[in-house]
Protein backbone atom coordinates (compact mmCIF):
# COMPACT_ATOMS: atom_id res chain seq x y z
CA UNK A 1 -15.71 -25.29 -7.18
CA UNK A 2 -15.99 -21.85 -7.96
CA UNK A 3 -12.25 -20.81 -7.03
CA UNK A 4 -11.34 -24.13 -9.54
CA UNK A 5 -13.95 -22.06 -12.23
CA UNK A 6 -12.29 -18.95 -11.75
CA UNK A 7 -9.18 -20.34 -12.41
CA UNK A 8 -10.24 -21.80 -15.38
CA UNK A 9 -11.55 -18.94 -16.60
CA UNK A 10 -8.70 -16.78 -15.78
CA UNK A 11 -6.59 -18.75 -17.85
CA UNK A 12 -9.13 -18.73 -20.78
CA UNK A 13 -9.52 -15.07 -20.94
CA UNK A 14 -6.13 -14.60 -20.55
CA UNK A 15 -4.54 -16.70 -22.84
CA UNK A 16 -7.17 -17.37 -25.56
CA UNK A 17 -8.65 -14.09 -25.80
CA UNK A 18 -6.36 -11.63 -24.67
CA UNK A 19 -2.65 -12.53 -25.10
CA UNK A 20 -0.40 -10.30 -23.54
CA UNK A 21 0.55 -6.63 -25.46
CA UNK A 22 3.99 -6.10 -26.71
CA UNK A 23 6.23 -4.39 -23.90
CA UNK A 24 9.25 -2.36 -23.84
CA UNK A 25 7.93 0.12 -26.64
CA UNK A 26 5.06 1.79 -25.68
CA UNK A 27 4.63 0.83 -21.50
CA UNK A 28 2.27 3.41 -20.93
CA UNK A 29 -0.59 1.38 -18.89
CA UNK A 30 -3.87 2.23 -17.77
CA UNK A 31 -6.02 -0.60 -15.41
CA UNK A 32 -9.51 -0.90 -14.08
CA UNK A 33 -11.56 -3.36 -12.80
CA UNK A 34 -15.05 -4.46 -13.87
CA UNK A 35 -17.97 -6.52 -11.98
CA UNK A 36 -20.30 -8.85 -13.38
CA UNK A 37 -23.50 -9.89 -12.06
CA UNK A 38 -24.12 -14.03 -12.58
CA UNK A 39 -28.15 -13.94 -11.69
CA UNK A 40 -28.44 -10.67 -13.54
CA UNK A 41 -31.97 -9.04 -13.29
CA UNK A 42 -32.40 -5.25 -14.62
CA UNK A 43 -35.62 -2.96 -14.43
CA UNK A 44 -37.50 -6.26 -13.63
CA UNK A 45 -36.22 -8.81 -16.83
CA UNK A 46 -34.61 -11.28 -16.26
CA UNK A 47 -31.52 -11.40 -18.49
CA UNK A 48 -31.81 -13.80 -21.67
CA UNK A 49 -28.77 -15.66 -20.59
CA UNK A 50 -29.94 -16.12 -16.99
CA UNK A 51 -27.92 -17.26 -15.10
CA UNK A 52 -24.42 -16.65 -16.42
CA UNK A 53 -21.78 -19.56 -16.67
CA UNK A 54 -18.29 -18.32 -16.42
CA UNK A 55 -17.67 -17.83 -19.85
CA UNK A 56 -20.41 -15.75 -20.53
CA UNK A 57 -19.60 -13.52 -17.67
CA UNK A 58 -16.06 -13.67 -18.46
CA UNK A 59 -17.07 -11.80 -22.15
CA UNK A 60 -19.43 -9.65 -20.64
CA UNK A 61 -16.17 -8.53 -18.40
CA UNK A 62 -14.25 -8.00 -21.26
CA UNK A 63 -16.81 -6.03 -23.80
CA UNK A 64 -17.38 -3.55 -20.79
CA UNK A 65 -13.65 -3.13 -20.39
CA UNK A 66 -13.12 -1.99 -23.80
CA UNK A 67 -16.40 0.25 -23.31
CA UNK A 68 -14.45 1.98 -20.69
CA UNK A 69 -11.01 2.07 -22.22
CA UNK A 70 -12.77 3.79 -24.93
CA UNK A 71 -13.90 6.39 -22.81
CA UNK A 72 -10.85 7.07 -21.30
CA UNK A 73 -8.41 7.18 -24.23
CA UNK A 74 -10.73 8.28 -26.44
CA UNK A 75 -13.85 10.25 -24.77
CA UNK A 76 -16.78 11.85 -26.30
CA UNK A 77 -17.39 15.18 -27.79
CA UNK A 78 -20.54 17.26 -26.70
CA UNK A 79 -22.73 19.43 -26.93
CA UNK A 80 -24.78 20.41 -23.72
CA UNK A 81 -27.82 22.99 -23.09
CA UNK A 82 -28.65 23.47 -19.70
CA UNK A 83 -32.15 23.54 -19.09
CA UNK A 84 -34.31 26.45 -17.70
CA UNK A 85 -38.02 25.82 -16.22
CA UNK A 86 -38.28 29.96 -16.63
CA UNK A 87 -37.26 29.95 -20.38
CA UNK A 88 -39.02 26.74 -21.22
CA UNK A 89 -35.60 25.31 -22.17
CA UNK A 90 -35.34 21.81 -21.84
CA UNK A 91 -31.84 19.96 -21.17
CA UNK A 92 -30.25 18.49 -23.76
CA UNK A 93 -27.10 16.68 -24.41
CA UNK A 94 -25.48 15.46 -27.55
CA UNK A 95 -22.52 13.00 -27.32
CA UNK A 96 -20.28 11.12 -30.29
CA UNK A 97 -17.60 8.78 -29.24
CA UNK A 98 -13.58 9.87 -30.62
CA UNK A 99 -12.85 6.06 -30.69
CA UNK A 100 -13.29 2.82 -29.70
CA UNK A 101 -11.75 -0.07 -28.09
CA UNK A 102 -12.89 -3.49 -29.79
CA UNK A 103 -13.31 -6.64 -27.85
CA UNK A 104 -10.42 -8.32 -28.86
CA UNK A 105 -7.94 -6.06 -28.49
CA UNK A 106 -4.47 -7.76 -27.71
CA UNK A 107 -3.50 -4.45 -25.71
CA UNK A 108 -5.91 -5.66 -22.97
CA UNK A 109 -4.67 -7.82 -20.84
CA UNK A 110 -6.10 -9.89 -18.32
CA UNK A 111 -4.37 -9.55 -14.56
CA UNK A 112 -7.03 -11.02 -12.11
CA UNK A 113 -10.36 -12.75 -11.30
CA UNK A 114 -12.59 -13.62 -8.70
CA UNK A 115 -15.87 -14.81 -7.55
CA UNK A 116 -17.67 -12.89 -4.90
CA UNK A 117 -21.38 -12.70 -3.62
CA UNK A 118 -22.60 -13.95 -7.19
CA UNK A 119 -19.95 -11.65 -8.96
CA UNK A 120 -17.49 -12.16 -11.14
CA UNK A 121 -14.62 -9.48 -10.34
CA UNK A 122 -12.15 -8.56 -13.62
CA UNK A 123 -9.28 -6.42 -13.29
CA UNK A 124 -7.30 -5.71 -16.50
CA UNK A 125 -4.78 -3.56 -17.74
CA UNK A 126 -4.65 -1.52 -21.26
CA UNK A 127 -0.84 -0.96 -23.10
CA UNK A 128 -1.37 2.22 -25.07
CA UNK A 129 0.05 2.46 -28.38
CA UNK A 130 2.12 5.26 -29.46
CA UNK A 131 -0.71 7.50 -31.14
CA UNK A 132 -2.89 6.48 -27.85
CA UNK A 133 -0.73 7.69 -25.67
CA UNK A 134 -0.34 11.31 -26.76
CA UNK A 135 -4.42 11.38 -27.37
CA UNK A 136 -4.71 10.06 -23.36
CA UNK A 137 -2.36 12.76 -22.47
CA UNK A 138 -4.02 15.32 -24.57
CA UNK A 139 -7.04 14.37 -22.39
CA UNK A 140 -5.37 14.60 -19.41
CA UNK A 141 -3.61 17.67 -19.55
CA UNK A 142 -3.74 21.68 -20.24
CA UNK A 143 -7.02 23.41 -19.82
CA UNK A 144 -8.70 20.28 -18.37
CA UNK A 145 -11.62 20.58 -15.24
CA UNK A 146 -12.31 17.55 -13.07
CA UNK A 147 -15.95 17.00 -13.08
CA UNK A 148 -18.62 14.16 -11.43
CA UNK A 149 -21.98 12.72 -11.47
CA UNK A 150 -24.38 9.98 -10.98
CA UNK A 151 -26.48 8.75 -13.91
CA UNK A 152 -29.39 6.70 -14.15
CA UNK A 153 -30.96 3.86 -16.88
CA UNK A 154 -34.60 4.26 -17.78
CA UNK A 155 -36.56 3.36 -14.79
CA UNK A 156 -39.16 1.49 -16.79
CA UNK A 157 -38.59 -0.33 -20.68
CA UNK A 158 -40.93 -2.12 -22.30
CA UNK A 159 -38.35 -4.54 -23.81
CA UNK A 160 -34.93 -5.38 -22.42
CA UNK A 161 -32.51 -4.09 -25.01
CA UNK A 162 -29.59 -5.57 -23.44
CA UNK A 163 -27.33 -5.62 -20.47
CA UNK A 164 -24.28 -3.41 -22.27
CA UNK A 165 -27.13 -0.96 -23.72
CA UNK A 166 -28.14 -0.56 -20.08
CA UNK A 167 -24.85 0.62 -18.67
CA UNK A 168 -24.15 2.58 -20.96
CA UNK A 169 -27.66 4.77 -20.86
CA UNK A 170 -26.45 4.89 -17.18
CA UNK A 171 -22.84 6.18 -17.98
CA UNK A 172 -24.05 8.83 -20.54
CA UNK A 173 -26.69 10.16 -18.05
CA UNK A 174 -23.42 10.51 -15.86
CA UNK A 175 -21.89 12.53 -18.14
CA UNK A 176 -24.82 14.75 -18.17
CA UNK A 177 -25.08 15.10 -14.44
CA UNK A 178 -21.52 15.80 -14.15
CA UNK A 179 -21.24 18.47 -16.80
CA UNK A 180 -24.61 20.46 -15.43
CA UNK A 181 -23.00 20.16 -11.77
CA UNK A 182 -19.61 21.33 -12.53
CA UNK A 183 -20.99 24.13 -14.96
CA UNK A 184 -23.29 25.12 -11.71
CA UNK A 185 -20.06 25.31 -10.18
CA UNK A 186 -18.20 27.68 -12.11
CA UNK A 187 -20.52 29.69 -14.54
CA UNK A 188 -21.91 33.04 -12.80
CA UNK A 189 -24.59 33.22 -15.25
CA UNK A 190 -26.55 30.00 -16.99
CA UNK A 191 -24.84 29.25 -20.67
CA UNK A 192 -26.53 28.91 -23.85
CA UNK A 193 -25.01 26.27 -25.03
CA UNK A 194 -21.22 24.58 -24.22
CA UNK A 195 -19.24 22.11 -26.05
CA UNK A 196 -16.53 20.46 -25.76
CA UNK A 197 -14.68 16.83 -25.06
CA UNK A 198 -15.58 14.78 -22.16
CA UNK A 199 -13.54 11.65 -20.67
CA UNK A 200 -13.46 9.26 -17.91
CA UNK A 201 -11.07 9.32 -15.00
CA UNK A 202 -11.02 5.70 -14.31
CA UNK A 203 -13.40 2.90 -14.20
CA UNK A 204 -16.83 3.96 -13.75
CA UNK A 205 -18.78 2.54 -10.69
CA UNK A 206 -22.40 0.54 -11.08
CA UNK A 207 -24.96 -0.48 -8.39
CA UNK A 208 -28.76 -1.12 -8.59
CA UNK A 209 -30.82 1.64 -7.52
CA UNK A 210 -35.06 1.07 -7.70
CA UNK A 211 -34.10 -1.98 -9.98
CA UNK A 212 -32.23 -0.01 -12.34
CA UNK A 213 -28.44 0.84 -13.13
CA UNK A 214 -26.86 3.72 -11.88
CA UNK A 215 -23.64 5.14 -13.03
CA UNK A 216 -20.87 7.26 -10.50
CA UNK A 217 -18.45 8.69 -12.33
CA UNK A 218 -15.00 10.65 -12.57
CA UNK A 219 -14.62 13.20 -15.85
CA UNK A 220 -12.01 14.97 -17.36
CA UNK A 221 -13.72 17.93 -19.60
CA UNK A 222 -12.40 20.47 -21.88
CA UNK A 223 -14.31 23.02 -23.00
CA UNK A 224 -13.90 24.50 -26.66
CA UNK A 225 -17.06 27.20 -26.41
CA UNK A 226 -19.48 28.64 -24.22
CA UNK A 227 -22.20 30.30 -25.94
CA UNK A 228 -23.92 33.02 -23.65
CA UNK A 229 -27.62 34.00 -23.98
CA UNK A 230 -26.10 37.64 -24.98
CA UNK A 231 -24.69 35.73 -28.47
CA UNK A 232 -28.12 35.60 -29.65
């Protein structure tokens, strides 16, 4: 029953929603695969859609995609301040998304599905356009640093504002984790201030920690400025 579902579903999501991109001019491809949970329960509420028939799940599959996608074509610019207990500096990071990727994109494409321990399992690939192409490789290349981290959702909310909202507290907390640990890494003395542009690697990776979402992550960052205490 389920295989016969998943089926179904691939052929809906393929077809229907995402017909295939154009090929032959622009076959630059990027791929990544997302997971859906079908009894979904975050930070203890139960999702309003609880539990999730296929075609629910299916969209949920697809909006995170293009989530993603977004963050790897695109990225964020930032602004970061590490904090300092001695200074009384608190940590603060400011991020604004280059782009997005709507749902609905014909560029995504649908390649596989499947059903596993009360997941549904999405892999799809993305046909960059001409103009996406050299901004991905503009991401990917010169002065770039590789960079990592594990983020966190709020532990405890008062109201559930929404399984995508979720993730993506989790993914931005990753991209605060990452940029403090690889700044650790390489900065003799603690920055000011640093900005810059920030993208994914590849596909994030989610799991349920204490009941709430946690993001690991791959970066790509480029820094424009680092402002030293001395500056002020």
């Amino acid at each position: 029953m389920i295989r016969n579902s998943c089926l179904l579903l691939f052929f809906f999501l393929s077809v229907l929603y995402f017909p295939a991109a154009q090929q032959g001019n622009h076959p630059y491809v990027i791929r990544g695969e997302v997971f859906v949970d079908l009894e979904p329960i975050y930070a203890g509420h139960v999702d309003s859609e609880y539990p999730l028939d296929m075609q629910t799940a299916g969209r949920r599959a697809l909006e995170e995609a293009a989530m993603f996608y977004s963050g790897m074509i695109y990225g964020w610019s930032f602004s970061y301040t590490p904090g300092e207990r001695a200074r009384r500096i608190e940590e603060n990071l400011e991020i604004n998304s280059a782009g997005q990727i709507q749902f609905g994109d014909t560029r995504m494409k649908v390649t596989d599905t499947k059903v596993s321990d009360m997941q549904l399992r999405v892999w799809t690939d993305y046909h960059l356009s001409g103009m996406q192409q050299s901004r991905f490789q503009m991401r990917t290349s010169g002065m770039t640093r590789n960079a990592q981290g594990v983020g966190y959702s709020p532990s405890y909310i008062e109201e559930y504002p929404g399984w995508l909202v979720h993730k993506k507290s989790a993914l931005e907390d990753a991209v605060r984790s990452a940029l403090r640990a690889m700044l650790r890494g390489s900065e003799k003395n603690r920055p000011k201030e640093v900005t810059g542009f920030i993208s994914l690697a590849s596909f994030p990776r989610f799991f349920i920690d204490s009941g709430r979402w946690s993001a690991s992550a791959r970066f790509r960052v480029q820094i424009t400025e680092i402002i030293p205490f001395a500056s002020y």
